[in-house]
Protein backbone atom coordinates (compact mmCIF):
# COMPACT_ATOMS: atom_id res chain seq x y z
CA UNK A 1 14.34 -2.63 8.77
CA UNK A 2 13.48 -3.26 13.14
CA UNK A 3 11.19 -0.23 12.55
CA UNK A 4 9.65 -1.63 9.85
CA UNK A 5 9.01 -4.88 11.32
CA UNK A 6 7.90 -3.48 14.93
CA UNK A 7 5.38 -1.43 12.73
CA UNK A 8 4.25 -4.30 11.18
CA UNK A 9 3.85 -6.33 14.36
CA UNK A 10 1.78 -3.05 15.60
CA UNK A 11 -0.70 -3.54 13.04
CA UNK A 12 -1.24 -7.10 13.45
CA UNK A 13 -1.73 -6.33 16.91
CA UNK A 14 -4.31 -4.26 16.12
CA UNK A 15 -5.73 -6.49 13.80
CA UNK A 16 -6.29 -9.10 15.99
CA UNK A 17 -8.03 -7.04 18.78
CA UNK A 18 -10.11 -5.87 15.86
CA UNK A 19 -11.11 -9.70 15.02
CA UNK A 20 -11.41 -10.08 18.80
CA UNK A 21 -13.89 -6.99 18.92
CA UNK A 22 -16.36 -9.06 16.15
CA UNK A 23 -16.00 -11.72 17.80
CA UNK A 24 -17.43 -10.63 20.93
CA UNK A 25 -19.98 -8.36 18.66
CA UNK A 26 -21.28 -11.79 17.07
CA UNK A 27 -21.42 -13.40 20.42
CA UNK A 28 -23.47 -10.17 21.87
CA UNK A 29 -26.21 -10.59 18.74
CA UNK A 30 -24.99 -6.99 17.34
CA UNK A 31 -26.11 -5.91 13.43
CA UNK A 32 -25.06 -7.59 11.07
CA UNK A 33 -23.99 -4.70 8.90
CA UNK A 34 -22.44 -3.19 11.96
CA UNK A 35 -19.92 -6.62 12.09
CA UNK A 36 -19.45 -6.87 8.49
CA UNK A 37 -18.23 -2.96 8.81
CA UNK A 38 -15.84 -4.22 11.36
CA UNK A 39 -14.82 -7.51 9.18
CA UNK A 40 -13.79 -5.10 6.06
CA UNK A 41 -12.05 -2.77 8.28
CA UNK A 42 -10.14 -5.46 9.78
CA UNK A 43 -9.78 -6.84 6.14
CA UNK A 44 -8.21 -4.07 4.88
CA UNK A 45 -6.01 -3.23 7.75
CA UNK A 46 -4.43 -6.96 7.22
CA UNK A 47 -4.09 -6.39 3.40
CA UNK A 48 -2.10 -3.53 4.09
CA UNK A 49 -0.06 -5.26 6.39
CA UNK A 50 0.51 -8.52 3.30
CA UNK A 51 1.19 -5.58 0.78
CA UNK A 52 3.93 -3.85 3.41
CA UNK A 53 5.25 -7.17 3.91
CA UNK A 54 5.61 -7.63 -0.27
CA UNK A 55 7.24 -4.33 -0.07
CA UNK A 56 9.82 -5.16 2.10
CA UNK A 57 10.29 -9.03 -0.16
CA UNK A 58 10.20 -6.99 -3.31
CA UNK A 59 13.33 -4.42 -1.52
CA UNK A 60 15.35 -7.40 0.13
CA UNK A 61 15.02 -9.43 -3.64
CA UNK A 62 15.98 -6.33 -5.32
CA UNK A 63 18.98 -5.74 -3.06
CA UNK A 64 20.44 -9.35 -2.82
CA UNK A 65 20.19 -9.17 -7.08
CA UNK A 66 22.17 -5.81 -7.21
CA UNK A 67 24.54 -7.32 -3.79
CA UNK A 68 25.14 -10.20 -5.51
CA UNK A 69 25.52 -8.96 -9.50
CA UNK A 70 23.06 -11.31 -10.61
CA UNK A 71 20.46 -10.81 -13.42
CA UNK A 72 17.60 -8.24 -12.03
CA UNK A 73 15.69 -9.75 -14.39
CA UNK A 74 15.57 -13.47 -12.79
CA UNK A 75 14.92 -11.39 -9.44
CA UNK A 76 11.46 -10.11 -10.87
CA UNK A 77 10.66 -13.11 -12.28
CA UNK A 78 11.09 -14.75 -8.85
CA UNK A 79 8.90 -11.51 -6.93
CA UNK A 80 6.48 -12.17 -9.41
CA UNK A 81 5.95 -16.10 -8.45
CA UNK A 82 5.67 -14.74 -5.08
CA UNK A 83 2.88 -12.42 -5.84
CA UNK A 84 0.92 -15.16 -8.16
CA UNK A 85 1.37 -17.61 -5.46
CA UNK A 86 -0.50 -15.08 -2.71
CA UNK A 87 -2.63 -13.07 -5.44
């Protein structure tokens, strides 16, 4: 689970010194096609961050279900609100 989230925290790291990098490319007049590359790269790398992050609610709903005996059924109800809510 620490690797997980130190791995995490690495990518949103790198994230934001992506979103600093167009920032400084919009301030310098660059393309615009060459910022909007950068935007979508830095899009994707933080919606692979939210989906890892999902991952890891999905696992820790999953396992307090089975931990606790409760209906697995009421636990994917509750993942799916999650996902609606951030969809």
């Amino acid at each position: 689970m620490e690797d997980s989230r130190q791995a995490l925290t690495q990518r949103l790291r790198r994230v934001e010194g992506q979103l600093r990098g167009v920032q400084r490319m919009i301030g310098e007049g660059q393309d615009c096609e060459a910022v909007a590359h950068q935007l979508a790269a830095a899009r994707r790398a933080l919606d692979r961050a939210f989906f890892e992050m999902m991952a890891c609610a999905v696992s820790e709903e999953v396992g307090r279900h089975v931990a606790l005996s409760e209906d697995l059924e009421a636990g994917v109800r509750e993942m799916s609100r999650i996902l609606s809510k951030y969809a």
